[in-house]
PDB file of N, CA and C in Angstrom:
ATOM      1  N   UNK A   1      59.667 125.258 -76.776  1.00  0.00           N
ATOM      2  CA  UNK A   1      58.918 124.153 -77.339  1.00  0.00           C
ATOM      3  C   UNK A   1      57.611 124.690 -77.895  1.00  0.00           C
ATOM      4  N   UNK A   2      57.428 124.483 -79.341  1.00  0.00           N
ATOM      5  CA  UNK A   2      56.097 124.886 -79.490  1.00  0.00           C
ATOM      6  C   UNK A   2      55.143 123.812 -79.520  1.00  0.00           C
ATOM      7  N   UNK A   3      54.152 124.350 -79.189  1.00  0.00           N
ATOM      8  CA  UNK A   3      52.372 123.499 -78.781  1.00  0.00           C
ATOM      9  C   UNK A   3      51.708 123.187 -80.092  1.00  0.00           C
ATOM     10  N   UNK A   4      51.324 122.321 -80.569  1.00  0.00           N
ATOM     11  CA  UNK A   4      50.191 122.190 -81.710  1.00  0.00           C
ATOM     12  C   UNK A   4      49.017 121.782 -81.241  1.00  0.00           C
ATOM     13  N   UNK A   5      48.046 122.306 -81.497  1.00  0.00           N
ATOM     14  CA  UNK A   5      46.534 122.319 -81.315  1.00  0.00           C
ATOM     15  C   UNK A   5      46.354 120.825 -81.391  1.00  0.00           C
ATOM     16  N   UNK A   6      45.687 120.597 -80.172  1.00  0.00           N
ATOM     17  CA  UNK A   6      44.990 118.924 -80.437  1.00  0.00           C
ATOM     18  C   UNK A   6      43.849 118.865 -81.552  1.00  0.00           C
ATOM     19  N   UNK A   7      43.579 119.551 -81.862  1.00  0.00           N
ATOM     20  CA  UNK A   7      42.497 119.572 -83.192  1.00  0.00           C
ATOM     21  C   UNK A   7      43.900 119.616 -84.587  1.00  0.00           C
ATOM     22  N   UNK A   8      44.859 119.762 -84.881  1.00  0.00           N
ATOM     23  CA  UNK A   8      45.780 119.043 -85.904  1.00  0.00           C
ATOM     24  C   UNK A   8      46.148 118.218 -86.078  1.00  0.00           C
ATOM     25  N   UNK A   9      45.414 117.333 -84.942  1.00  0.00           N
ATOM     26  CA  UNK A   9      46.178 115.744 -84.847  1.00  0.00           C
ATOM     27  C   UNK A   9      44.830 114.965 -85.746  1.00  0.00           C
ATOM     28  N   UNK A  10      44.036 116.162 -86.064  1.00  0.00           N
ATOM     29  CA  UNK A  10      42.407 114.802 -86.537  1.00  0.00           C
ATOM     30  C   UNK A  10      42.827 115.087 -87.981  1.00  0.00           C
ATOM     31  N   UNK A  11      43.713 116.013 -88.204  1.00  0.00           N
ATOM     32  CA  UNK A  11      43.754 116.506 -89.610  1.00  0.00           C
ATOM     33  C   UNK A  11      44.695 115.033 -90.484  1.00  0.00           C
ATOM     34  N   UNK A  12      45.771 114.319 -89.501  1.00  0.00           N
ATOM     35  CA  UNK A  12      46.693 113.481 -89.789  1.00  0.00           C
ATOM     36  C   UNK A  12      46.223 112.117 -90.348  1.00  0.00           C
ATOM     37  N   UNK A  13      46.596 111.333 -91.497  1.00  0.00           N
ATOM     38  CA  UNK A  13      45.819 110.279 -92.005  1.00  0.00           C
ATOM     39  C   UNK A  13      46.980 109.385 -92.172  1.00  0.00           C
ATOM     40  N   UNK A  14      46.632 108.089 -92.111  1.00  0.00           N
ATOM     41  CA  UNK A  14      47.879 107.241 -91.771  1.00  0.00           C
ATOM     42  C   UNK A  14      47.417 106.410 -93.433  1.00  0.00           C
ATOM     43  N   UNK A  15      48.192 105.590 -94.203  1.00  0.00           N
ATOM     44  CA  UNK A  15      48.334 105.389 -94.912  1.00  0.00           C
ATOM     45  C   UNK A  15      48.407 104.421 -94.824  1.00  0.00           C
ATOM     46  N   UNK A  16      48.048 102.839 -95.745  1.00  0.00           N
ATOM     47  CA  UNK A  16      48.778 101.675 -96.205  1.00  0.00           C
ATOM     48  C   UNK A  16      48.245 100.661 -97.043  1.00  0.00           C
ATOM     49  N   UNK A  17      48.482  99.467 -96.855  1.00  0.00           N
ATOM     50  CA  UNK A  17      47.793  99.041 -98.395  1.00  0.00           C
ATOM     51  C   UNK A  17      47.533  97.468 -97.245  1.00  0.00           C
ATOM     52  N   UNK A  18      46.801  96.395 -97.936  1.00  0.00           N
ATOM     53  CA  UNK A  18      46.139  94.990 -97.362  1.00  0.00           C
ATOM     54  C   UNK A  18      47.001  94.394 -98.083  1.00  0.00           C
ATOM     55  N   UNK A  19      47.671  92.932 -97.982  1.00  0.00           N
ATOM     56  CA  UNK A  19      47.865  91.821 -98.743  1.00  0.00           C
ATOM     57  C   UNK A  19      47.195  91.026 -99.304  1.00  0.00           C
ATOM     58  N   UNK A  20      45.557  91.167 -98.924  1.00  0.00           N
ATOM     59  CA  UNK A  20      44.793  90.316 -99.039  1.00  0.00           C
ATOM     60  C   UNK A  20      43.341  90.892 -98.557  1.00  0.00           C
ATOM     61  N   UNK A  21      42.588  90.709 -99.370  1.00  0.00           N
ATOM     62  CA  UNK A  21      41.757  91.459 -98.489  1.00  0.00           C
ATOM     63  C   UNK A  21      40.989  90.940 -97.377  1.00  0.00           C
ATOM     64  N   UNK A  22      40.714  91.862 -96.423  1.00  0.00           N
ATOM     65  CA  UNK A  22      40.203  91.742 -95.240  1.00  0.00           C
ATOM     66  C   UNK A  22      41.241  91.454 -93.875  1.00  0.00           C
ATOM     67  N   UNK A  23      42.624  91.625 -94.248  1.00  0.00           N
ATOM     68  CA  UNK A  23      43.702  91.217 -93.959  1.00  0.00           C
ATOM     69  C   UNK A  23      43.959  92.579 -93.053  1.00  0.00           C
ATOM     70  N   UNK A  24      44.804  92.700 -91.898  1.00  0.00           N
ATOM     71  CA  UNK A  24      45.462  93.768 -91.348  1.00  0.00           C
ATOM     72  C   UNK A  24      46.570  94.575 -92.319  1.00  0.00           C
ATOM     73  N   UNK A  25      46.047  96.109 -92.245  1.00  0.00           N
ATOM     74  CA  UNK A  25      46.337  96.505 -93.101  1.00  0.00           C
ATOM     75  C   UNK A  25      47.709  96.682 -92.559  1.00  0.00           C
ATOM     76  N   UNK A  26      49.006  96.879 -93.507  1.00  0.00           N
ATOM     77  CA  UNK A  26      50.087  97.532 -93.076  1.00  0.00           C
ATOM     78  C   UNK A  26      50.534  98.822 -93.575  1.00  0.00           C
ATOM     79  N   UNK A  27      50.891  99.388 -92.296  1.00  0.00           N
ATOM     80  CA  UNK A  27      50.924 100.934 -92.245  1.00  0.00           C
ATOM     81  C   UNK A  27      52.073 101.544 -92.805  1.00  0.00           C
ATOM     82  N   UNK A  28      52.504 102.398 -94.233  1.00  0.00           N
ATOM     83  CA  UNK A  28      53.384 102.622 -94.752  1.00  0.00           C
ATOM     84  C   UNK A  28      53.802 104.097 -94.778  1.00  0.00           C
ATOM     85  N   UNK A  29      52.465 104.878 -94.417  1.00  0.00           N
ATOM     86  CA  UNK A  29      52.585 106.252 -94.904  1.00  0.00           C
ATOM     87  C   UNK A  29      51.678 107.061 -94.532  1.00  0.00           C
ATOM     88  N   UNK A  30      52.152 108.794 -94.304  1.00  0.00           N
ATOM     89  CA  UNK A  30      50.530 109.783 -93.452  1.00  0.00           C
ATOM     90  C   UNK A  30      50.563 110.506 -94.600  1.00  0.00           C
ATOM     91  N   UNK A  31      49.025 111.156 -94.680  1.00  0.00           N
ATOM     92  CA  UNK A  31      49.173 112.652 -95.186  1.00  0.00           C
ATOM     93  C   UNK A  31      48.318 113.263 -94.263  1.00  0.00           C
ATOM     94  N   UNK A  32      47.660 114.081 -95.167  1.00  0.00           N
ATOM     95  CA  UNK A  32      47.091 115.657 -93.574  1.00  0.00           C
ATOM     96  C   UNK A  32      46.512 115.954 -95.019  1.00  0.00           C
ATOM     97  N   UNK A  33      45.475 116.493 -94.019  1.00  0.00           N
ATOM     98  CA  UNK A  33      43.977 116.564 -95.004  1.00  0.00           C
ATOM     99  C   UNK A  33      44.181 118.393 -95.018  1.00  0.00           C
ATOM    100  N   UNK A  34      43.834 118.822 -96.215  1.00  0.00           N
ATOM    101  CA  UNK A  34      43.733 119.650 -96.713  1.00  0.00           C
ATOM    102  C   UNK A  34      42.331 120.411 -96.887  1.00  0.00           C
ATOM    103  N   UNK A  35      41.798 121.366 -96.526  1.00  0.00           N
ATOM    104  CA  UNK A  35      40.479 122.359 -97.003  1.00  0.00           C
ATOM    105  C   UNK A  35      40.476 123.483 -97.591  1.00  0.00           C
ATOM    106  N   UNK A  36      40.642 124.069 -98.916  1.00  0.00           N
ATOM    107  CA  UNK A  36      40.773 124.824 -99.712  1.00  0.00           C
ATOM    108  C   UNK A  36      39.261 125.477 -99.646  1.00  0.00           C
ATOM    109  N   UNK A  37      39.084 126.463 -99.189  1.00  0.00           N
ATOM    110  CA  UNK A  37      37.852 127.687 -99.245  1.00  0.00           C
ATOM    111  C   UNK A  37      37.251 127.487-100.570  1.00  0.00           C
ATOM    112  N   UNK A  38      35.852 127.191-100.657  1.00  0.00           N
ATOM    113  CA  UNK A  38      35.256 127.298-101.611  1.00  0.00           C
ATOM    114  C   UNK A  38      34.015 128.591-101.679  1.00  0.00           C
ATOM    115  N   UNK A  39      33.206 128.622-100.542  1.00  0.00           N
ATOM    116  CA  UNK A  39      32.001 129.855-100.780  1.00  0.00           C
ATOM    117  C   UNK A  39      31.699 129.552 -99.231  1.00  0.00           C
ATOM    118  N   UNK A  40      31.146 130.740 -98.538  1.00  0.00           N
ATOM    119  CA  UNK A  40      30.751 131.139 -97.701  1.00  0.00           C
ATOM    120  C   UNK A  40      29.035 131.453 -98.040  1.00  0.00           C
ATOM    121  N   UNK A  41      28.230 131.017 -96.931  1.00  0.00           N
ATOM    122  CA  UNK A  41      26.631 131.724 -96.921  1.00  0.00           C
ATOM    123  C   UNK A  41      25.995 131.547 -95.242  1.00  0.00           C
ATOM    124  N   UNK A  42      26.160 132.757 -94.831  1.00  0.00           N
ATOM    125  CA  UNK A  42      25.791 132.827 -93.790  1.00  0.00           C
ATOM    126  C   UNK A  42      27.117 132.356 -92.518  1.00  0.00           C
ATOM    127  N   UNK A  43      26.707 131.260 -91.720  1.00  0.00           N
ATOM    128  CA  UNK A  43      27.771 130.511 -90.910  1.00  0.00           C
ATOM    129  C   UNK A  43      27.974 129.722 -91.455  1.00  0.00           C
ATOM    130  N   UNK A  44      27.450 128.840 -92.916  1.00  0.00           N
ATOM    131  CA  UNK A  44      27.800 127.683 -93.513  1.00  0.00           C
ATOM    132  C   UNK A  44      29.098 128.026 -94.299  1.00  0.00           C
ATOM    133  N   UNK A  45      30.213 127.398 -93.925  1.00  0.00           N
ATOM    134  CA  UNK A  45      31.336 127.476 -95.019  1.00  0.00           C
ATOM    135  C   UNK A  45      31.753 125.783 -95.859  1.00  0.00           C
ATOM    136  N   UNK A  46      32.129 126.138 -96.919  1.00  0.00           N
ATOM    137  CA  UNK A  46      32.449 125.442 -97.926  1.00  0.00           C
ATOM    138  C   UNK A  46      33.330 125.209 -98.460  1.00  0.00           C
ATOM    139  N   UNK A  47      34.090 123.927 -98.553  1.00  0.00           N
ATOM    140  CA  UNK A  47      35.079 123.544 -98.566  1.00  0.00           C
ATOM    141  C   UNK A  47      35.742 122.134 -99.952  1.00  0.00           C
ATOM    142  N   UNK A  48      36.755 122.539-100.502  1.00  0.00           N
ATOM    143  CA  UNK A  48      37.236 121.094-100.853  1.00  0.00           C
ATOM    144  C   UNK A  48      38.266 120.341-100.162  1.00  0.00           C
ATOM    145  N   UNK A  49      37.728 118.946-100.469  1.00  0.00           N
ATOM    146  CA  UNK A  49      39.057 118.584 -99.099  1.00  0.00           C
ATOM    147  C   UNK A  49      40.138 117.656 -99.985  1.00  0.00           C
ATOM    148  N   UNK A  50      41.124 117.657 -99.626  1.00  0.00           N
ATOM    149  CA  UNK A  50      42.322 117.107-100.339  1.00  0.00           C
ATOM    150  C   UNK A  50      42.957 116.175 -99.116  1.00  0.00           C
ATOM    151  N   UNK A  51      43.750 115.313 -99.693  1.00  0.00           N
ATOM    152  CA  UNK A  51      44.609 114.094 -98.641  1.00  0.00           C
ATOM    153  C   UNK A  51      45.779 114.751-100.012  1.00  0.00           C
ATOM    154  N   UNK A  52      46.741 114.838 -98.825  1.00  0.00           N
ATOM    155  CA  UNK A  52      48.095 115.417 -99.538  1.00  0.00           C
ATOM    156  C   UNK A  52      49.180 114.751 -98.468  1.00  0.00           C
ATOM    157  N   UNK A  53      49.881 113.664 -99.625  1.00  0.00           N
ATOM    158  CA  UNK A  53      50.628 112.813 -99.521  1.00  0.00           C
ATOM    159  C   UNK A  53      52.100 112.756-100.417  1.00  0.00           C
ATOM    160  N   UNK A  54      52.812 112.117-100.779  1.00  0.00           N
ATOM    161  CA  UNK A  54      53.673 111.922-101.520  1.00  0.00           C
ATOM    162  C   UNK A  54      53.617 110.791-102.822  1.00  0.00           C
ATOM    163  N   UNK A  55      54.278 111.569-104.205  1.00  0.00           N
ATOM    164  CA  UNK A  55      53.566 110.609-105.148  1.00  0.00           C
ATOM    165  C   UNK A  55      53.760 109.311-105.233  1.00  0.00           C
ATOM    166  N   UNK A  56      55.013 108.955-104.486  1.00  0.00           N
ATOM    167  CA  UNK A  56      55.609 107.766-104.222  1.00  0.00           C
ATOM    168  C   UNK A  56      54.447 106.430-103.843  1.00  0.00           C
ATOM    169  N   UNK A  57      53.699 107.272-102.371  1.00  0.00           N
ATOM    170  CA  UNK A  57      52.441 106.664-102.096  1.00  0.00           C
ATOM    171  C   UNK A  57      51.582 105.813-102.826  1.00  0.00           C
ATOM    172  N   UNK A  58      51.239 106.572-103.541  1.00  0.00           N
ATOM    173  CA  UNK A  58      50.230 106.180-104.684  1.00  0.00           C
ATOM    174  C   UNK A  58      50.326 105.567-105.924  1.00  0.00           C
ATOM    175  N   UNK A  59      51.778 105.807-106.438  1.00  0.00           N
ATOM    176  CA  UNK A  59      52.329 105.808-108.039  1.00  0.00           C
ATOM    177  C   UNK A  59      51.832 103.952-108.253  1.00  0.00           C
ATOM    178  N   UNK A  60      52.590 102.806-107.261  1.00  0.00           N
ATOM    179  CA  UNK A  60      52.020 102.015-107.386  1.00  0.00           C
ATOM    180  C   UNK A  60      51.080 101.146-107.181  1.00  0.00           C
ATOM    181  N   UNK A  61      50.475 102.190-106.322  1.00  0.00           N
ATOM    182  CA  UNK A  61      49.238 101.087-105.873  1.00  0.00           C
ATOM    183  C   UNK A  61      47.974 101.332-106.302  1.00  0.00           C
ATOM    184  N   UNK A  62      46.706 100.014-106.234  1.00  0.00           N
ATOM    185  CA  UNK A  62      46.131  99.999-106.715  1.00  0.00           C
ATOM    186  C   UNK A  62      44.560 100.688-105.878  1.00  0.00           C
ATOM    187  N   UNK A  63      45.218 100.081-104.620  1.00  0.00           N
ATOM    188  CA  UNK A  63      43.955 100.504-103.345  1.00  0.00           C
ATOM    189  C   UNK A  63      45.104 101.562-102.392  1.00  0.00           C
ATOM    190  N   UNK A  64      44.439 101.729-101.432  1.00  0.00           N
ATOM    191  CA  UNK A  64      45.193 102.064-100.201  1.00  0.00           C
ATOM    192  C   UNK A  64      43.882 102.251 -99.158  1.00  0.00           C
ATOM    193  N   UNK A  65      44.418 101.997 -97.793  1.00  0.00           N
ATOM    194  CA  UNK A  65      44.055 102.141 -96.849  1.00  0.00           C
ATOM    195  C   UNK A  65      43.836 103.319 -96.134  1.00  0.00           C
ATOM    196  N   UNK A  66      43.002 103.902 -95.846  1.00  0.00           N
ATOM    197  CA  UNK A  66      43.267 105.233 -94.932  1.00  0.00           C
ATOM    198  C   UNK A  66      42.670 105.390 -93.665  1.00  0.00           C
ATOM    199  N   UNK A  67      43.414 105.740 -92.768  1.00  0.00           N
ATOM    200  CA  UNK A  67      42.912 105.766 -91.154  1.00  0.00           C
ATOM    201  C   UNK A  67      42.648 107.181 -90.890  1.00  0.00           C
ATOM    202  N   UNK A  68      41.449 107.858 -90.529  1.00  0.00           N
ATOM    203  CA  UNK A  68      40.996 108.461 -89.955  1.00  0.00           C
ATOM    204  C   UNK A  68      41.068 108.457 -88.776  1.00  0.00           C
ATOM    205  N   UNK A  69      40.891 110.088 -88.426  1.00  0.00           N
ATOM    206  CA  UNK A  69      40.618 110.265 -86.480  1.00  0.00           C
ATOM    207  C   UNK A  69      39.520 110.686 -86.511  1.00  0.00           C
ATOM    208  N   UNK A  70      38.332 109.817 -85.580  1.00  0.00           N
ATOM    209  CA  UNK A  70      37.346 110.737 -85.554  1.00  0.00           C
ATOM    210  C   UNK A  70      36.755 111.636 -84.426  1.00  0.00           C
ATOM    211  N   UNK A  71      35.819 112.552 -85.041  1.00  0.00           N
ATOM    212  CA  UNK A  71      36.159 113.701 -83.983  1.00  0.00           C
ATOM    213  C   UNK A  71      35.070 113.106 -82.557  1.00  0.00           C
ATOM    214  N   UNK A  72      34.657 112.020 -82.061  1.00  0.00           N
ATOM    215  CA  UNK A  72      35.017 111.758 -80.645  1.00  0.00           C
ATOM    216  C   UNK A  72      36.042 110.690 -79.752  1.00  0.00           C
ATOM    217  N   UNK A  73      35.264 110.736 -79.002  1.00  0.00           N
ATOM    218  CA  UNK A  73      36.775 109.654 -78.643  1.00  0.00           C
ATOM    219  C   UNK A  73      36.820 108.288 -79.236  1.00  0.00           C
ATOM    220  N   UNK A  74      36.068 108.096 -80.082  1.00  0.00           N
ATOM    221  CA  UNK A  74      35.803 106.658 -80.805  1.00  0.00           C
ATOM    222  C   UNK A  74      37.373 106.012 -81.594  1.00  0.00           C
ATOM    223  N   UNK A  75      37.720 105.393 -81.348  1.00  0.00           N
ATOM    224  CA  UNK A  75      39.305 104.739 -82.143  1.00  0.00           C
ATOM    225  C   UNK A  75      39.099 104.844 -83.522  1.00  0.00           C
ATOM    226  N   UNK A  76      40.325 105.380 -84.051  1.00  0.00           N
ATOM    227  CA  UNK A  76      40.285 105.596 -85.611  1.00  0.00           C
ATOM    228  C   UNK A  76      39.300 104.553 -86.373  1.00  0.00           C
ATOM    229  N   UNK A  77      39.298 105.166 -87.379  1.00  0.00           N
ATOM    230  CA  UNK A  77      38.299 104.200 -88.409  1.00  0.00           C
ATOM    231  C   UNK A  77      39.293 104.204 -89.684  1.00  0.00           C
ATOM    232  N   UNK A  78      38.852 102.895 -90.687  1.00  0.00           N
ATOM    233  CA  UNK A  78      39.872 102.282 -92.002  1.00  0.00           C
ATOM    234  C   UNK A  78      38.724 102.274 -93.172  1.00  0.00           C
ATOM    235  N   UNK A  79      38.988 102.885 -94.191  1.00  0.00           N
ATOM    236  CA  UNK A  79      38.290 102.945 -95.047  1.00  0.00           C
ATOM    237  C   UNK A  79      39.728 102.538 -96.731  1.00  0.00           C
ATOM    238  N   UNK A  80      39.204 101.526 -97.124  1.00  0.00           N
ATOM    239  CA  UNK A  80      39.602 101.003 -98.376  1.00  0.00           C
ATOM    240  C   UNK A  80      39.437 102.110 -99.615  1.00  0.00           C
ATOM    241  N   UNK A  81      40.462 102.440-100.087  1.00  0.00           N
ATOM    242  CA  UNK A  81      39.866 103.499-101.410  1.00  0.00           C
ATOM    243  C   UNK A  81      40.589 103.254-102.443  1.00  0.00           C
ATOM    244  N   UNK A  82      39.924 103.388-103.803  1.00  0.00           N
ATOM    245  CA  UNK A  82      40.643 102.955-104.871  1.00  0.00           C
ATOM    246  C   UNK A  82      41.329 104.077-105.489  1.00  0.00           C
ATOM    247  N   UNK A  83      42.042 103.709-106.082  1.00  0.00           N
ATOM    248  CA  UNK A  83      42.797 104.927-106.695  1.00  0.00           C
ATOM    249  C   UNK A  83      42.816 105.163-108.016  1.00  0.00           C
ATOM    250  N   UNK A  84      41.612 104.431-108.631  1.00  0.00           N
ATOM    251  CA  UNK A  84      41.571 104.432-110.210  1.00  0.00           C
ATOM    252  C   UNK A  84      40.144 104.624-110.504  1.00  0.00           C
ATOM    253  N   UNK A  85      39.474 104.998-111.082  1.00  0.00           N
ATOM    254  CA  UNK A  85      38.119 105.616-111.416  1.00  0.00           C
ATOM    255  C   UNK A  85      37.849 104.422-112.704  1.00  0.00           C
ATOM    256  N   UNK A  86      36.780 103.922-112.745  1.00  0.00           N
ATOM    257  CA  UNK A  86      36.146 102.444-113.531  1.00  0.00           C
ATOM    258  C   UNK A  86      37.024 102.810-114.811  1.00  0.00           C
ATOM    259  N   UNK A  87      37.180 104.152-115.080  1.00  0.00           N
ATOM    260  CA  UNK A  87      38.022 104.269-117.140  1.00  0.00           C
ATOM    261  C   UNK A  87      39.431 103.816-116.771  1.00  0.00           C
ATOM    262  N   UNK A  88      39.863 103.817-115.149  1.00  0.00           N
ATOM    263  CA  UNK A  88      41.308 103.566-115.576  1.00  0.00           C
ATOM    264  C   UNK A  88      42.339 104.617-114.892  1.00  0.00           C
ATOM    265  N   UNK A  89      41.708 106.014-114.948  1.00  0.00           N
ATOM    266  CA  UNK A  89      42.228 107.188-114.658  1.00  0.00           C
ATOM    267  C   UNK A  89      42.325 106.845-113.268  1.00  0.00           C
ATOM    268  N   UNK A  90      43.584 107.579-113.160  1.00  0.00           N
ATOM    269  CA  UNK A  90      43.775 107.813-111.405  1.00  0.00           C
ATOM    270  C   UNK A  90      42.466 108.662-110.798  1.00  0.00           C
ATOM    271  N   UNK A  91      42.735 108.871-109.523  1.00  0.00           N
ATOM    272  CA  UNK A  91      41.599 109.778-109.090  1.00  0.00           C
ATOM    273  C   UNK A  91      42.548 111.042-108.061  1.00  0.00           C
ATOM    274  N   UNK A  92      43.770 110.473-108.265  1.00  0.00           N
ATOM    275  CA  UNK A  92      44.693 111.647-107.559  1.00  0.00           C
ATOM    276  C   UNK A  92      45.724 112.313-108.275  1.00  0.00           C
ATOM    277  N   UNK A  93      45.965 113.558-108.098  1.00  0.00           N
ATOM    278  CA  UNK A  93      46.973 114.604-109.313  1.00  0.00           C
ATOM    279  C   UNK A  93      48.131 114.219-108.429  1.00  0.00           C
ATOM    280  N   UNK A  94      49.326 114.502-109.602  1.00  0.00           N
ATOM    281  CA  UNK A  94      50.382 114.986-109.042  1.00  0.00           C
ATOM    282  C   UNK A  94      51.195 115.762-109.612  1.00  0.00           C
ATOM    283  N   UNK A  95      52.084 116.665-109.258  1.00  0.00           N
ATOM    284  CA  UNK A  95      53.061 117.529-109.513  1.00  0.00           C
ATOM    285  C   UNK A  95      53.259 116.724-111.297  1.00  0.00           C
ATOM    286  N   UNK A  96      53.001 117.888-111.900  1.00  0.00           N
ATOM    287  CA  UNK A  96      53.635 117.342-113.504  1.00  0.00           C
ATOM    288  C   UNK A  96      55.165 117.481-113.565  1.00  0.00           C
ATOM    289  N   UNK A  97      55.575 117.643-112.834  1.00  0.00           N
ATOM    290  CA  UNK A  97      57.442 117.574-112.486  1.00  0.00           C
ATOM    291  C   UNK A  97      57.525 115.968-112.087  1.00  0.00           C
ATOM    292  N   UNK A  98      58.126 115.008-112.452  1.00  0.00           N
ATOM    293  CA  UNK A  98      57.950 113.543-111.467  1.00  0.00           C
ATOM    294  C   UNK A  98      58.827 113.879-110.454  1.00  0.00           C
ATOM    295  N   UNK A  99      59.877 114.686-110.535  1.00  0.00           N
ATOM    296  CA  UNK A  99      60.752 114.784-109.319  1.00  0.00           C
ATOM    297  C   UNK A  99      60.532 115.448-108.192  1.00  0.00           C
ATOM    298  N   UNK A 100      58.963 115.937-108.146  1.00  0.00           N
ATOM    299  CA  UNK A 100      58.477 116.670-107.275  1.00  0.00           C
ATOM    300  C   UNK A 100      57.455 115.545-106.729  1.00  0.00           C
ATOM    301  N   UNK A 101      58.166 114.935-105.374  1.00  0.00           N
ATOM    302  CA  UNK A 101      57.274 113.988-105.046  1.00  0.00           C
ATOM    303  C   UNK A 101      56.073 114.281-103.984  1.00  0.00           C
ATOM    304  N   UNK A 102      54.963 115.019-104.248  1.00  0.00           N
ATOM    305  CA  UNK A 102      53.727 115.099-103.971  1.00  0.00           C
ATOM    306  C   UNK A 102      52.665 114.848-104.851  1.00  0.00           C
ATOM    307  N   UNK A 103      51.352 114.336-103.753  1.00  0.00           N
ATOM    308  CA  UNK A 103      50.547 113.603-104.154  1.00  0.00           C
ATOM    309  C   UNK A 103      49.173 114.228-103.526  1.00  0.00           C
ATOM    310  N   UNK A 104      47.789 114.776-104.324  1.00  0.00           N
ATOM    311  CA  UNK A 104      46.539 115.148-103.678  1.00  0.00           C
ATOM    312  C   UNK A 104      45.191 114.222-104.128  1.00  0.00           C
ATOM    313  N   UNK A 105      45.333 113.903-103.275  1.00  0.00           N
ATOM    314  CA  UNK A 105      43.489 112.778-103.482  1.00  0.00           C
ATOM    315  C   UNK A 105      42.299 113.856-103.081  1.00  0.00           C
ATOM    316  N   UNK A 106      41.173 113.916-104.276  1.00  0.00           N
ATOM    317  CA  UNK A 106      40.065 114.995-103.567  1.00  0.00           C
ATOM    318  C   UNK A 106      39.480 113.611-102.862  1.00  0.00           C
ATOM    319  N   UNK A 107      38.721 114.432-101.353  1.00  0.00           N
ATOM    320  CA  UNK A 107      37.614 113.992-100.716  1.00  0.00           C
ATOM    321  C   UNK A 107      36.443 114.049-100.682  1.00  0.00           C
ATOM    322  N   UNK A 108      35.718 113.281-100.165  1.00  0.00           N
ATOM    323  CA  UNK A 108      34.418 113.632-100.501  1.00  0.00           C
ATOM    324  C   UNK A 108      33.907 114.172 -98.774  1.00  0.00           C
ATOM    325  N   UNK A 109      33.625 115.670 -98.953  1.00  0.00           N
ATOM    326  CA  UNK A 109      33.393 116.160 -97.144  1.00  0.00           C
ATOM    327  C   UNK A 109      32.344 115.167 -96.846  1.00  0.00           C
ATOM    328  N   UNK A 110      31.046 114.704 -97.172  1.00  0.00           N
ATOM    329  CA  UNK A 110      29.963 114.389 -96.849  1.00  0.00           C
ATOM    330  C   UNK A 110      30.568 113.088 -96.170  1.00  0.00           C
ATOM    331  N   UNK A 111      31.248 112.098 -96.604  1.00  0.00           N
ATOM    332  CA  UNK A 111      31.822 111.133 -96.543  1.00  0.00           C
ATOM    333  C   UNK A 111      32.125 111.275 -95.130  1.00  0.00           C
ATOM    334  N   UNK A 112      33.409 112.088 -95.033  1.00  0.00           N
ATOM    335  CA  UNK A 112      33.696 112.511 -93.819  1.00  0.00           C
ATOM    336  C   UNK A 112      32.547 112.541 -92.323  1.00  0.00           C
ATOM    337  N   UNK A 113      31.811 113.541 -92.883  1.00  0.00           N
ATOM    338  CA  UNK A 113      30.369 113.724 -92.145  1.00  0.00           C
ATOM    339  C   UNK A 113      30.342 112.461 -91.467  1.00  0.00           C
ATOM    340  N   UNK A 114      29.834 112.069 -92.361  1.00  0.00           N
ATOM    341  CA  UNK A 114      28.664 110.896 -92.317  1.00  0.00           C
ATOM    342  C   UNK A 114      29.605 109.841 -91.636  1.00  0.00           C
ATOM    343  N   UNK A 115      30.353 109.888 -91.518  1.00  0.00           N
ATOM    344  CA  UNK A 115      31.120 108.764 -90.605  1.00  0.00           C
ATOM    345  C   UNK A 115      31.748 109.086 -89.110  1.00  0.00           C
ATOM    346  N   UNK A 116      31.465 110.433 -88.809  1.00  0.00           N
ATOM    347  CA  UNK A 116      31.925 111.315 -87.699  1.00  0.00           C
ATOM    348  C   UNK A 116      33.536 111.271 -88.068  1.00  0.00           C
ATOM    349  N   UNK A 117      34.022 111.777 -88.754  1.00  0.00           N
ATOM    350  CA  UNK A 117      35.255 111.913 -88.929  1.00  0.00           C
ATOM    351  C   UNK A 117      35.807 113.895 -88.759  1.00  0.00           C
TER     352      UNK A 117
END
């Protein structure tokens, strides 16, 4: 049986969309957060962060829901995010293959921070 680090379980993001807003969200879908190395200075390292999901996820929706773990024992937190930038444009890539169903949303780390996530 192999072991996974209890620190991979904060990496896991649960997915879903509201009927209404302010409504209990329903839970459809995870991804797992991604950190791609950006620059090192000193002990400070630097990072971009990605939510990597499936394009399916996203293709029709307009919002989605995302549940965070945060890093104390505090119960996940739900943050509403749009998926279209004011011109219209998505704000997440996907595979230019459509039959390649993955999906990457950039994050914003500070965001993260700032919410103890």
């Amino acid at each position: 049986m192999a072991l996974i680090p209890p620190f991979f379980l904060d990496c896991v993001v649960a997915i879903g969309t509201r009927p209404r807003r302010r409504a209990k969200a329903k839970w459809s879908a995870s991804g797992f957060l991604y950190g791609q190395f950006i620059s090192a200075e000193g002990d400070q390292k630097t990072y971009s962060i990605y939510l990597v999901t499936n394009r399916h996820v996203f293709a029709r929706a307009k919002t989605v829901v995302l549940r965070f773990n945060p890093k104390g024992s505090e119960p996940a937190r739900e943050f509403d995010e749009r998926l279209r930038q004011p011109s219209g444009e998505p704000k997440w890539l996907a595979h230019p293959d459509p039959k390649i169903d993955i999906a990457v949303l950039p994050i914003i780390p500070a965001a993260l921070d700032a919410n103890g996530i």
